[in-house]
Protein backbone atom coordinates (compact mmCIF):
# COMPACT_ATOMS: atom_id res chain seq x y z
CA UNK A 1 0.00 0.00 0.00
CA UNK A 2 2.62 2.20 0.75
CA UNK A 3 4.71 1.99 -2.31
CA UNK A 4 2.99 4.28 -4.60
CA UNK A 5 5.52 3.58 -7.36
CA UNK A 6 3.68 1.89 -9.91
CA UNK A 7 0.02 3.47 -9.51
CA UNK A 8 -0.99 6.59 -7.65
CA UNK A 9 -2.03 6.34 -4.65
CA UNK A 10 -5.48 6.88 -3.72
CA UNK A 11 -7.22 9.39 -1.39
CA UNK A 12 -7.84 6.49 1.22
CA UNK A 13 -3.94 5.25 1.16
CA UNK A 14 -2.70 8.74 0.86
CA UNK A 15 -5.07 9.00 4.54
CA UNK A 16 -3.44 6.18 6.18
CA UNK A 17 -0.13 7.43 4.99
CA UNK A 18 -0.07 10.92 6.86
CA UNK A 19 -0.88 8.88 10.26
CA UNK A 20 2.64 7.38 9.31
CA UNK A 21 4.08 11.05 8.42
CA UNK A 22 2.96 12.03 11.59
CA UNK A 23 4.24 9.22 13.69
CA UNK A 24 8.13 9.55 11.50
CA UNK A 25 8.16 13.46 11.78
CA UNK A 26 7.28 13.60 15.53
CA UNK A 27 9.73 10.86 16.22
CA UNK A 28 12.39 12.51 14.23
CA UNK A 29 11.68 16.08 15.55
CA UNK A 30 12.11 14.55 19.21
CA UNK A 31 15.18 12.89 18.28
CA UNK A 32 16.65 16.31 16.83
CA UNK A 33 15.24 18.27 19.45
CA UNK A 34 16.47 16.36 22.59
CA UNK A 35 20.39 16.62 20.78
CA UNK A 36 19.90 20.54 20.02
CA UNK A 37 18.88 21.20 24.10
CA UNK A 38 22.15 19.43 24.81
CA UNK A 39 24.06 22.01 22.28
CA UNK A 40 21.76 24.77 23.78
CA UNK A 41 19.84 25.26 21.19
CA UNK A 42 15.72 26.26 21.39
CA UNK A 43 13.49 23.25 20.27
CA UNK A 44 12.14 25.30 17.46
CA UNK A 45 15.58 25.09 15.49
CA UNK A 46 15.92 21.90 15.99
CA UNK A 47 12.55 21.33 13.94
CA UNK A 48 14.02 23.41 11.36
CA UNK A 49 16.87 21.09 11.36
CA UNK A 50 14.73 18.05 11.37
CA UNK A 51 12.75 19.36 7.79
CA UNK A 52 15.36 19.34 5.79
CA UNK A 53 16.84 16.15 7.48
CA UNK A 54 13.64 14.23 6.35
CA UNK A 55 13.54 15.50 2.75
CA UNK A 56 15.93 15.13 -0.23
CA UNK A 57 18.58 16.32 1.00
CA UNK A 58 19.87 13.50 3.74
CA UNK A 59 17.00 11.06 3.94
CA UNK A 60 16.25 10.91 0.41
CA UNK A 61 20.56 11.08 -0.05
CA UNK A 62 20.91 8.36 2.31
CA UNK A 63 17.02 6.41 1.09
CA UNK A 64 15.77 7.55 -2.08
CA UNK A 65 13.28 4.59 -2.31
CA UNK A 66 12.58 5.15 1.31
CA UNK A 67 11.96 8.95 1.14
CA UNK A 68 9.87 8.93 -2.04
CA UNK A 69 7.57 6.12 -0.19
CA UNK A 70 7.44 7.57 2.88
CA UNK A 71 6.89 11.69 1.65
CA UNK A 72 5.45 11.36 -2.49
CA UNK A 73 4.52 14.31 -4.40
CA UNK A 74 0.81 13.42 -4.09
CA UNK A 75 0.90 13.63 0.13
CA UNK A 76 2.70 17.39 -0.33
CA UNK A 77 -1.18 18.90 -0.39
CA UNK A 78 -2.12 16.86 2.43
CA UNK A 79 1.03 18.41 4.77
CA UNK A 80 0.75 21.63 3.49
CA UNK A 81 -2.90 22.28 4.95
CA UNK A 82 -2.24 20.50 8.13
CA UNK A 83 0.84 23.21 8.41
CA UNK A 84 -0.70 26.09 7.72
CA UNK A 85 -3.71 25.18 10.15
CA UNK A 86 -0.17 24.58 13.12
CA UNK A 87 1.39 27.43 12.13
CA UNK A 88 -2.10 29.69 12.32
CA UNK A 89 -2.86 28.84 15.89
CA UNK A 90 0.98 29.05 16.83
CA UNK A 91 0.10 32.58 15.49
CA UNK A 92 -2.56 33.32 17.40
CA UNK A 93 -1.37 32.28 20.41
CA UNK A 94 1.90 34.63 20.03
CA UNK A 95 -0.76 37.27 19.67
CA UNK A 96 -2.34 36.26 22.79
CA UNK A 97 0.79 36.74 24.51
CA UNK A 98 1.70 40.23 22.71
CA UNK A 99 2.01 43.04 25.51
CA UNK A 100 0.13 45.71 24.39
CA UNK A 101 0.92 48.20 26.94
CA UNK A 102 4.59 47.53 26.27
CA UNK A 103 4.38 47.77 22.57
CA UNK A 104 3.32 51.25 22.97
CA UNK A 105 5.73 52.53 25.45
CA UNK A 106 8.52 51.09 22.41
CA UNK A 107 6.46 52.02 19.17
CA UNK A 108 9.55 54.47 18.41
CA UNK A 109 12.38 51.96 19.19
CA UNK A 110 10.41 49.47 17.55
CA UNK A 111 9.72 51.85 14.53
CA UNK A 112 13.40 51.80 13.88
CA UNK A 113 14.78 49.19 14.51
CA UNK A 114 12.11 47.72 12.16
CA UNK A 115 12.85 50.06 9.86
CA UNK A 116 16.78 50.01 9.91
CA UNK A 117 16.25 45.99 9.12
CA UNK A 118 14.36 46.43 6.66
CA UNK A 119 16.28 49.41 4.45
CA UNK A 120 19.84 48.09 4.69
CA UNK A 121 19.09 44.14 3.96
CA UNK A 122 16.81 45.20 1.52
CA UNK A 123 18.95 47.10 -0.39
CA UNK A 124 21.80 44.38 -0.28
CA UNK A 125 19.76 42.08 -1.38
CA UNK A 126 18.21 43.91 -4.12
CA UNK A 127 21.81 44.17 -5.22
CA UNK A 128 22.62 40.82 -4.64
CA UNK A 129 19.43 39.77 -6.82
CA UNK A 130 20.54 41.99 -9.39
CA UNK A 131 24.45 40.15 -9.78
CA UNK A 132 22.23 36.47 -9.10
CA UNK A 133 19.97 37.45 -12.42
CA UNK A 134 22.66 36.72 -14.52
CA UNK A 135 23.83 33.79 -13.21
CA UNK A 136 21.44 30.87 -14.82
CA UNK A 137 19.61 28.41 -12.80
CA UNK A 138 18.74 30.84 -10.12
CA UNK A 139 15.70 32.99 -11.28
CA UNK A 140 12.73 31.80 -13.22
CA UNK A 141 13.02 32.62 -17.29
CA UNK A 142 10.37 35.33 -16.94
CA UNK A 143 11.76 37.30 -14.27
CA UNK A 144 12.55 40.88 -14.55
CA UNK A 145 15.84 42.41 -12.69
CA UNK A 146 13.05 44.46 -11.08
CA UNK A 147 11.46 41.50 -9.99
CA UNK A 148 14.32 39.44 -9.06
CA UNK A 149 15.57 42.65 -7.14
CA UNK A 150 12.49 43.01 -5.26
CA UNK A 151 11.76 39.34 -4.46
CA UNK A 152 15.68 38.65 -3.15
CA UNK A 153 15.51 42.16 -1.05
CA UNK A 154 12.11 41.00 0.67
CA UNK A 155 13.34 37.82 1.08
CA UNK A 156 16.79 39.16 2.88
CA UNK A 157 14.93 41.59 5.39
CA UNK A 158 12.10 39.39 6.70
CA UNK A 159 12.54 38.50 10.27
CA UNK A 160 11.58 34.90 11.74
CA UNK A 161 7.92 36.61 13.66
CA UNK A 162 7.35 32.90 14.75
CA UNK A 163 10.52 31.53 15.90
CA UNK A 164 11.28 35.00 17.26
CA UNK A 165 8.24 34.73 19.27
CA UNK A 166 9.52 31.20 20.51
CA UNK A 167 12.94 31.96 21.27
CA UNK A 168 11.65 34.65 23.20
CA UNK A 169 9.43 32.12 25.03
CA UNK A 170 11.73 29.44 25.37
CA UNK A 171 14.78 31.67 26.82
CA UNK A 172 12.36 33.53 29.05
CA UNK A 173 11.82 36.83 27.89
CA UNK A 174 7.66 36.48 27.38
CA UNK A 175 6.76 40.01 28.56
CA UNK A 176 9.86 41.88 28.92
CA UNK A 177 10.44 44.86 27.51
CA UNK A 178 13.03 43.43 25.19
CA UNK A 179 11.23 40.55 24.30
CA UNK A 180 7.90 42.95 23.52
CA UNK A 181 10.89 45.54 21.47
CA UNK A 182 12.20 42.49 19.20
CA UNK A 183 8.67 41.56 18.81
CA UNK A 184 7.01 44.51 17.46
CA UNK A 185 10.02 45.31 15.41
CA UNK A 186 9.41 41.94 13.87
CA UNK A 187 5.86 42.15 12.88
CA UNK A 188 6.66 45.73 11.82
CA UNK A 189 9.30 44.07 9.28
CA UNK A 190 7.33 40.73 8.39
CA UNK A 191 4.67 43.21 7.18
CA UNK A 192 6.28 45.59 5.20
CA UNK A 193 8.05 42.31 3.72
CA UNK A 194 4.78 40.53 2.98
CA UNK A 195 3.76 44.24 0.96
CA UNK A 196 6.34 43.60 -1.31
CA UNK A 197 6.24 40.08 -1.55
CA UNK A 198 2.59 41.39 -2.95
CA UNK A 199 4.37 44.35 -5.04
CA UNK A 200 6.63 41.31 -6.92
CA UNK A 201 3.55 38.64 -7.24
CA UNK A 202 1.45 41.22 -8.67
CA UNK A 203 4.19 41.85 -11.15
CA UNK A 204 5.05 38.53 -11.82
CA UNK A 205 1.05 38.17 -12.43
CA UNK A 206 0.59 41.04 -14.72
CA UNK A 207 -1.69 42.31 -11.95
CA UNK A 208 -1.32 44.93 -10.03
CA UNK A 209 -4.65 44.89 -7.91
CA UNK A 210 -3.22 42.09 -5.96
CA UNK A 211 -0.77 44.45 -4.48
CA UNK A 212 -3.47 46.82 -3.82
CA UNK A 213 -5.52 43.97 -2.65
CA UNK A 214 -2.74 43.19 -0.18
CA UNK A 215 -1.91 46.26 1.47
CA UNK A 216 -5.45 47.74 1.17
CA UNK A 217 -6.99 44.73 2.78
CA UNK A 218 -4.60 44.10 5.32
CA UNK A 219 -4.97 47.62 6.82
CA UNK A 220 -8.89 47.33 6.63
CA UNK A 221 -8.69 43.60 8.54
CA UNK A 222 -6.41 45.09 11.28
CA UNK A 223 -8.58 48.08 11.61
CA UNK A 224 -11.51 46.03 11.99
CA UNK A 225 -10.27 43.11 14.40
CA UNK A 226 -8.49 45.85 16.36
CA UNK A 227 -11.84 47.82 17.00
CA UNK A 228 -14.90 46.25 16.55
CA UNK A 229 -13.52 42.95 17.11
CA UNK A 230 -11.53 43.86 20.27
CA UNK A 231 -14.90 45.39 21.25
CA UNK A 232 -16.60 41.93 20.64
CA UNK A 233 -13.91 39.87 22.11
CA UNK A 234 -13.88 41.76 25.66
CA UNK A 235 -17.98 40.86 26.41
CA UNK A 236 -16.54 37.03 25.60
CA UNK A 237 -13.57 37.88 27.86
CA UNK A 238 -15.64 39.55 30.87
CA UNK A 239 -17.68 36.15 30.78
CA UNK A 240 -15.16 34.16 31.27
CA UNK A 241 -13.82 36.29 34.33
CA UNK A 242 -17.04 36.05 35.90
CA UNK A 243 -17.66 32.42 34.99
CA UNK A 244 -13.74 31.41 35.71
CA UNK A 245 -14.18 28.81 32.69
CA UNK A 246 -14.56 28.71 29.04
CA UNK A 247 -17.44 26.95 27.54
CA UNK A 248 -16.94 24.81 24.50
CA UNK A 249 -19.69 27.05 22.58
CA UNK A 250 -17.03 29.73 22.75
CA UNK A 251 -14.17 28.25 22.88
CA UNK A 252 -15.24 26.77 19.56
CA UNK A 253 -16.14 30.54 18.17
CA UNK A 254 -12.70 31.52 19.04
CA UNK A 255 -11.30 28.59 16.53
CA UNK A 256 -13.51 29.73 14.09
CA UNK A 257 -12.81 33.50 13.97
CA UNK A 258 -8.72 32.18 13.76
CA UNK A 259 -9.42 30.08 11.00
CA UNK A 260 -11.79 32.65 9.47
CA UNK A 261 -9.13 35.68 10.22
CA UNK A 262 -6.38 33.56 8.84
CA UNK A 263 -8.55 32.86 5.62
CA UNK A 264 -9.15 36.53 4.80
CA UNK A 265 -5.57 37.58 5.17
CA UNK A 266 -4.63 34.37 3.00
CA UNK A 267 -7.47 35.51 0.12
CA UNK A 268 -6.19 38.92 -0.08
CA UNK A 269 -2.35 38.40 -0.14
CA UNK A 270 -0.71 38.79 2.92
CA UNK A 271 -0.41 35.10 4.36
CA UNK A 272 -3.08 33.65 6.77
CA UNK A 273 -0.15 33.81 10.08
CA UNK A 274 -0.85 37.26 9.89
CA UNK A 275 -4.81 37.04 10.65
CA UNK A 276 -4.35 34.84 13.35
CA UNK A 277 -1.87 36.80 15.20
CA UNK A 278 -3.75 40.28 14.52
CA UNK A 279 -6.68 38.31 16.38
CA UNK A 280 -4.63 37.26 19.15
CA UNK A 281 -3.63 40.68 19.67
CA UNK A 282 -7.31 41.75 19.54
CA UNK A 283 -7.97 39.33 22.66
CA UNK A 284 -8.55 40.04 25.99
CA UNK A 285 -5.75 39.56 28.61
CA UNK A 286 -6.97 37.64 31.73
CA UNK A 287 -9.11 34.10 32.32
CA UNK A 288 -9.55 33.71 28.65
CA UNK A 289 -6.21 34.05 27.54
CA UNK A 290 -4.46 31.92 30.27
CA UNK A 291 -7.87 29.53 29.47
CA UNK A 292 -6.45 29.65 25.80
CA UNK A 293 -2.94 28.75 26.33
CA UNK A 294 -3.61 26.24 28.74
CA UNK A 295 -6.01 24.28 25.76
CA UNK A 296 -4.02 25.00 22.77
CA UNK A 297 -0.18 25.30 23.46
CA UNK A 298 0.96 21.89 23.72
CA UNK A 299 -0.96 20.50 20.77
CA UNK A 300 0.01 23.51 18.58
CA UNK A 301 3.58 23.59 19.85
CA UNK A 302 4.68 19.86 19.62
CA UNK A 303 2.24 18.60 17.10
CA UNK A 304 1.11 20.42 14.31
CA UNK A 305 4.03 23.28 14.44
CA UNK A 306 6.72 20.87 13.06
CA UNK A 307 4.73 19.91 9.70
CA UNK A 308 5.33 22.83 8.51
CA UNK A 309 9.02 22.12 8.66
CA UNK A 310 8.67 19.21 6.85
CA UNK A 311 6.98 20.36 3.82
CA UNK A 312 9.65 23.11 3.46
CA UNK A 313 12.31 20.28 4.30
CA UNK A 314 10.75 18.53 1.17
CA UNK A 315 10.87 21.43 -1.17
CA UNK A 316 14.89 21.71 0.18
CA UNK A 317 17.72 20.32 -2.25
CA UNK A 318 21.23 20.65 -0.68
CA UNK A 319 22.81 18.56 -3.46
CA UNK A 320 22.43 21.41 -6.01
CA UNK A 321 24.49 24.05 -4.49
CA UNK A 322 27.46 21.47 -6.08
CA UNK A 323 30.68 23.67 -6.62
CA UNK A 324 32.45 26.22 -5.29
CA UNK A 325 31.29 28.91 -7.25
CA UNK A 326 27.48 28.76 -5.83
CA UNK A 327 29.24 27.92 -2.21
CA UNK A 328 30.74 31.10 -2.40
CA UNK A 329 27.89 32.56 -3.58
CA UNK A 330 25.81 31.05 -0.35
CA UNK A 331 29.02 32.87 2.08
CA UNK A 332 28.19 36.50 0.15
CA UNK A 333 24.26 35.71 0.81
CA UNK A 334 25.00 34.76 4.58
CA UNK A 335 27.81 37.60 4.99
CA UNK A 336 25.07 40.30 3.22
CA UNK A 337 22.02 39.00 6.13
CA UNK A 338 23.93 39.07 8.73
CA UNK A 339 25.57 42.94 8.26
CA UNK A 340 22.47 44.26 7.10
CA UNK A 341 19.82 42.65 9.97
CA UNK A 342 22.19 41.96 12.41
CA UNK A 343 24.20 45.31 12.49
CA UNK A 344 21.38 47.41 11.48
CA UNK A 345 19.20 46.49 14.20
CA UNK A 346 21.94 46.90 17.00
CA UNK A 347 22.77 50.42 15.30
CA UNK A 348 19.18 51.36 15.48
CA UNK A 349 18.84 50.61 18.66
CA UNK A 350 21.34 52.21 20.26
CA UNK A 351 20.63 55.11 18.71
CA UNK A 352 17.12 54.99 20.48
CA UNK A 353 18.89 55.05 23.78
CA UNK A 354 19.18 51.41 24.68
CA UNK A 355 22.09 49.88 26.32
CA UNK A 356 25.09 48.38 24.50
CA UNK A 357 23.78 44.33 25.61
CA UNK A 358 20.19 44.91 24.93
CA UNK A 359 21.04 46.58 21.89
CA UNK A 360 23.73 43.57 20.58
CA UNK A 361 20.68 40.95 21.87
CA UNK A 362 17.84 42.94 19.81
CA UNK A 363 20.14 42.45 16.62
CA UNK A 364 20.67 39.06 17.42
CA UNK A 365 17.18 38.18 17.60
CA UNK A 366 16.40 40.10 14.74
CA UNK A 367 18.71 38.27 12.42
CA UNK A 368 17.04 35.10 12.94
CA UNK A 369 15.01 33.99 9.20
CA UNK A 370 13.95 30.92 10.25
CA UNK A 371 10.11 30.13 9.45
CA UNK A 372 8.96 33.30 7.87
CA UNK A 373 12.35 32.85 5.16
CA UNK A 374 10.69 29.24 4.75
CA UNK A 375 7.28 30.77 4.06
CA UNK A 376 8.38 33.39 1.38
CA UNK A 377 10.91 31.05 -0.03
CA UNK A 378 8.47 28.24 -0.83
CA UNK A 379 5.81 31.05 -2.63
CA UNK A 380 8.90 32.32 -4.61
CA UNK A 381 9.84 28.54 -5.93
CA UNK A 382 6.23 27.82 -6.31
CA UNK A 383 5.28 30.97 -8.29
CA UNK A 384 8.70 30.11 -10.49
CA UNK A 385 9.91 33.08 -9.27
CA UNK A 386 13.11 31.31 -8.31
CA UNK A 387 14.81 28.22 -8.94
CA UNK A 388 15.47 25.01 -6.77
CA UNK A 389 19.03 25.99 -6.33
CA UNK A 390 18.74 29.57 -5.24
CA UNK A 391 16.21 28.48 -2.96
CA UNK A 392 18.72 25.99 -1.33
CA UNK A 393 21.08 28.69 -0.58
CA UNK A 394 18.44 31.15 0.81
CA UNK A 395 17.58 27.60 2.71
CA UNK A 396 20.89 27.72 4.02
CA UNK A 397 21.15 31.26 4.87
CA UNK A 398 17.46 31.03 6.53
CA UNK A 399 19.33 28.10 9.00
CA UNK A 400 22.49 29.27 9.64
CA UNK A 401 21.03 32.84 10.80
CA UNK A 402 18.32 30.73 13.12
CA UNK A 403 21.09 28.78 14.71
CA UNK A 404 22.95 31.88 15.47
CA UNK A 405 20.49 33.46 17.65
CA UNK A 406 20.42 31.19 20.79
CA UNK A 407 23.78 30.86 21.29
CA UNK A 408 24.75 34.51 20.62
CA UNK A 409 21.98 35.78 22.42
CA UNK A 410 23.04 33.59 25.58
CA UNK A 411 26.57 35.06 24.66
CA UNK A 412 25.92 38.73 24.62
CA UNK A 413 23.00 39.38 26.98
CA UNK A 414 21.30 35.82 28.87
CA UNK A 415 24.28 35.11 30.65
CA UNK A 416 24.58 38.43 32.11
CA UNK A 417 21.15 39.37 32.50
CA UNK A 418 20.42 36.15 34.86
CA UNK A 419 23.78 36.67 36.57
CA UNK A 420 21.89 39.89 37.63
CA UNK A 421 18.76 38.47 38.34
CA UNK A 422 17.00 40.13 35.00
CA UNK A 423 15.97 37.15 33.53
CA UNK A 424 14.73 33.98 34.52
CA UNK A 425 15.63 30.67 33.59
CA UNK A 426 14.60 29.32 29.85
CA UNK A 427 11.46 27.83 29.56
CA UNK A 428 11.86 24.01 29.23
């Protein structure tokens, strides 16, 4: 049943198949995540890790046969839903836990730090788009160098929102004031990213309403949500504080305005993580929101989060950056995100008055791709803006920047600030 080689597989094996994904990818993110604690790194990178160890690029190196029968190209759909359902609720759960109050006492920090990682990787790698367009293999045929600028400058300043978020979690800086900076300077930047991500497609598309679409919509949904939906979402919340509990009836609503949220930012451009979290925000603090986390973490966190990191891990082939020349290309790429998120950040930030470690450990965090690189990376190879090779360096650069941030965080600012008392131990 499980060969699929010589017929396709139908909808019924392809069913009893993902309860096998599930079982492999689980067992495999464990695995990887119980050796990354003991190198003292967050469990979220070690699911990052884990993708691309169960795609082409070391399972199907070591197991062709093996890989192709466990993940086929027909099962792809299947994982891709289930991951974008994980990675919505991981979204609206980060929103949950936004601060607020502290979000507006750093709207100016935040403001430029976002802005500073935006501009400077941007514009490096809309240069290093520009030199890549000429090289073959790594843009689609119909790509423009204002396209290929565009895409490759997005794709260099986005910031990993959702790993951000659980780094922040996991090394115990939920609420802080630099935890709440790094965050809001991340949305800030995924945003403005996810504009021109919707600049490019609607370029690519000969259609420039999608970018209008995009922006447009995505200021109307936030508007709405972050009124009349707040508004809404406080009577549910002053329920629950009387009540102390959560009834099913609601807590069922609340699922549906995340999938419904997520849907509408999806339709008009801007990615359906972006709906969930802007509802999350919208929620009210209290009952309800420890209620919330207490129901949903685990499930979101351990199960359905590290699909997602498997379907990108599929789409990921390390055996095409093959010579030196694209290796070195890969170092220029890596050299280019870290100068122009990492530095940029830091300078911005000190410039805004804050202290030389908090500073260094905002540009840190900042310079972490991780899951939101994955995300634009697998629209660009879909769409045929790029090819399979540049994505495999971006792939690389997207990794190497995630695995940074733990350890040089710990380096320039945990150590210290739990030496002092600051921070508390990370979250296990």
């Amino acid at each position: 049943m499980l060969s699929g080689s010589a017929s396709p597989l139908s909808t019924f094996q392809l069913s009893v198949l993902f309860f096998l994904q599930l079982a492999f990818i689980l067992m495999v993110c464990r695995a990887v995540g119980w050796m990354a604690r003991r190198l003292g790194q967050p469990q979220v990178v070690s699911e990052m890790i884990a993708g691309v160890l169960m795609g082409p690029s070391v399972f199907g190196l070591l197991w062709p046969e093996g890989q192709k029968t466990l993940f086929p190209e027909a099962s792809k759909p299947i994982l891709f839903a289930a991951s974008q359902v994980g990675l919505s609720l991981y979204m609206f759960l980060v929103g949950v836990e936004f601060r607020r109050d502290l979000f507006a006492n750093k709207i100016r920090s935040a403001t430029s730090v976002s802005l500073a990682g935006m501009i400077v990787p941007f514009l490096l790698g809309g240069l290093i788009g520009s030199w890549l367009l000429k090289h073959p293999g790594m843009f689609g045929e119909r790509v423009s160098q204002l396209e290929a600028t565009l895409y490759l400058g997005a794709s260099m300043c986005i910031t990993a929102f959702p790993m951000l978020a659980r780094i922040i979690y996991e090394r115990g800086l939920s609420g802080t004031s630099l935890g709440t900076l790094a965050l809001a300077a991340g949305a800030i930047d995924d945003a403005a990213a996810w504009c021109v991500l919707a600049v490019v497609l609607a370029s690519f598309g000969d259609s420039w309403t999608i970018a209008a679409l995009a922006i447009g919509g995505g200021a109307l949904y936030a508007l709405v949500v972050l009124t009349a939906g707040r508004s809404f979402l406080s009577k549910l919340g002053d329920k629950v504080e009387a009540s102390g509990d959560l009834t099913s009836q609601s807590f069922g609503l609340i699922l549906m305005l995340v999938m419904l949220g997520s849907w509408i930012t999806d339709f008009i451009g801007i990615y359906a993580v972006f709906g969930a979290f802007v509802l999350g925000v919208a929620m009210p603090r209290g009952k309800i929101a420890e209620i919330l986390r207490g129901r949903m973490e685990s499930m979101t966190v351990v199960f359905l989060l590290p699909l997602f990191f498997t379907f990108s891990g599929l789409n990921t082939r390390l055996d095409t950056v093959d010579s030196w020349g694209l290796w070195g290309i890969a170092l220029v790429v890596l050299a280019a995100a870290c100068i122009g998120k990492g530095g940029a950040c830091y300078a911005a930030a000190r410039i805004h008055g804050e202290d030389q470690r908090t500073s260094l450990a905002v540009g840190t965090l900042m310079n972490a791709r991780g899951l939101m690189e994955l995300i634009i990376l697998n629209i660009g190879l879909q769409k045929g803006i790029i090819q399979p090779t540049l994505f495999s360096i971006m792939v690389i650069m997207a990794v190497v920047t995630t695995l940074m941030a733990s350890p040089m965080f710990e380096w320039v600012y945990g150590r210290h600030a739990r030496a002092k008392g600051i921070l508390g131990p990370p979250a296990t």
